[in-house]
Protein backbone atom coordinates (compact mmCIF):
# COMPACT_ATOMS: atom_id res chain seq x y z
CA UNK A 1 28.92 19.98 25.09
CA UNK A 2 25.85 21.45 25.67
CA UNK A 3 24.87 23.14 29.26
CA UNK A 4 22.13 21.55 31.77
CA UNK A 5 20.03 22.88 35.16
CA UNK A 6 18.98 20.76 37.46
CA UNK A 7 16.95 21.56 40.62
CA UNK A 8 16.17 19.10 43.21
CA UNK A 9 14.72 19.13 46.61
CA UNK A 10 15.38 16.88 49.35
CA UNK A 11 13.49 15.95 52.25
CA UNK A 12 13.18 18.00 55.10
CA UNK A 13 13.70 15.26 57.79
CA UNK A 14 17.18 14.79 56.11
CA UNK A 15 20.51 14.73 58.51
CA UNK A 16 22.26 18.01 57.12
CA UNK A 17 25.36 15.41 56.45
CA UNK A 18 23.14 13.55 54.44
CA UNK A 19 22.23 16.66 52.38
CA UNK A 20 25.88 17.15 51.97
CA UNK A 21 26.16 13.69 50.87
CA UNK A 22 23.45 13.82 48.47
CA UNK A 23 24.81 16.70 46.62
CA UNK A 24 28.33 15.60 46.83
CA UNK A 25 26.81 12.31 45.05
CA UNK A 26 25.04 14.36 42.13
CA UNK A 27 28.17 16.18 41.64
CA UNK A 28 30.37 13.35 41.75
CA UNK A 29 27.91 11.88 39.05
CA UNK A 30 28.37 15.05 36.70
CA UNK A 31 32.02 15.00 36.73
CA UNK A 32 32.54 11.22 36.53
CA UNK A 33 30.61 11.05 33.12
CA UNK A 34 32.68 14.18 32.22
CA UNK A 35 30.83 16.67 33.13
CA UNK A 36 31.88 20.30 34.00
CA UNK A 37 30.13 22.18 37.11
CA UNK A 38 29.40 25.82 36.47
CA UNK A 39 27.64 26.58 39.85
CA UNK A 40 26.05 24.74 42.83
CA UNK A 41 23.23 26.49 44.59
CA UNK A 42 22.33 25.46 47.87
CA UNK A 43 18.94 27.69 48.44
CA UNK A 44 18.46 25.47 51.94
CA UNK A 45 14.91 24.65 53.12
CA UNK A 46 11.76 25.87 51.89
CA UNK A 47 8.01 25.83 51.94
CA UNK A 48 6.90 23.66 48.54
CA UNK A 49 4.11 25.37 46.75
CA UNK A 50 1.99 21.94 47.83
CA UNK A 51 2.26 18.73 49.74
CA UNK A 52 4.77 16.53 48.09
CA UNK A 53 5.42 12.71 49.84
CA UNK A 54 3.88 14.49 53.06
CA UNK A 55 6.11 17.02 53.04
CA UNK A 56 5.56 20.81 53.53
CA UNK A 57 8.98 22.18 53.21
CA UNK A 58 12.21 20.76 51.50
CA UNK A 59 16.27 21.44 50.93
CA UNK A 60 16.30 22.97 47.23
CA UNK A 61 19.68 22.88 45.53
CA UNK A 62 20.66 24.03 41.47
CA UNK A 63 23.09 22.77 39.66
CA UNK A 64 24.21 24.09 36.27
CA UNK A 65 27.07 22.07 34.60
CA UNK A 66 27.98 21.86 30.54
CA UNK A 67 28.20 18.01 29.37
CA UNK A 68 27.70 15.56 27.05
CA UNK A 69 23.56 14.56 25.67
CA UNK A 70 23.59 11.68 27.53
CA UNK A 71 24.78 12.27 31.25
CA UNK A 72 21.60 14.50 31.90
CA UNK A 73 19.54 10.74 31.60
CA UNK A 74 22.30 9.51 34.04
CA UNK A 75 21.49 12.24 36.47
CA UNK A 76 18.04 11.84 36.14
CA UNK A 77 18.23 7.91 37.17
CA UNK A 78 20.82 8.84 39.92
CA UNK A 79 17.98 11.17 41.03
CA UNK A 80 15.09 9.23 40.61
CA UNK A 81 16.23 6.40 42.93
CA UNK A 82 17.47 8.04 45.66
CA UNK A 83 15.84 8.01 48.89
CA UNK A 84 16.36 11.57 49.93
CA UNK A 85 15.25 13.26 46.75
CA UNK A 86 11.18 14.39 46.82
CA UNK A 87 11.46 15.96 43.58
CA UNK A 88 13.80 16.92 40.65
CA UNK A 89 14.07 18.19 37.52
CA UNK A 90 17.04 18.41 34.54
CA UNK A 91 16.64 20.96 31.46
CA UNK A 92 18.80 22.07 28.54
CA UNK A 93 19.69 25.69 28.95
CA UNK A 94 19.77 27.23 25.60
């Protein structure tokens, strides 16, 4: 098993149960495909370095879990289509 970061940041016009819902979603995709969570951090909102979807300022949350080569791709897609999300990004720690 090799271990993973991802960062995403959702929207900033986001219901703060929906945040809560979004990240419960990520993590429930990590441990379904049998993935182990090392830490979840919730940095809460924050100016973005530039305009991103029309947004100024976003919810930014890591997430570093150990698993298999192929759940970071399922991540990724779980990522890419969700509504919330303005931006993400999953890398292999070394």
């Amino acid at each position: 098993m090799r271990r993973y970061e991802t960062l995403f940041v959702i929207a900033p016009n986001v219901a703060e149960e929906e945040v809560k819902a979004t990240i419960e979603k990520i993590k429930g995709v990590i441990e379904n495909g049998g993935g182990v969570i090392e830490n979840v951090d919730e940095w809460g909102k924050r100016r973005l370095a530039y305009e991103i979807k029309h947004f100024n300022e976003g919810y930014y949350v890591l997430i570093n879990f150990t698993a298999n080569p192929d759940l970071p791709k399922e991540v990724d897609r779980v990522l890419r289509i969700s509504d919330n999300v303005i931006r993400h990004i999953v890398v292999k720690l070394d």
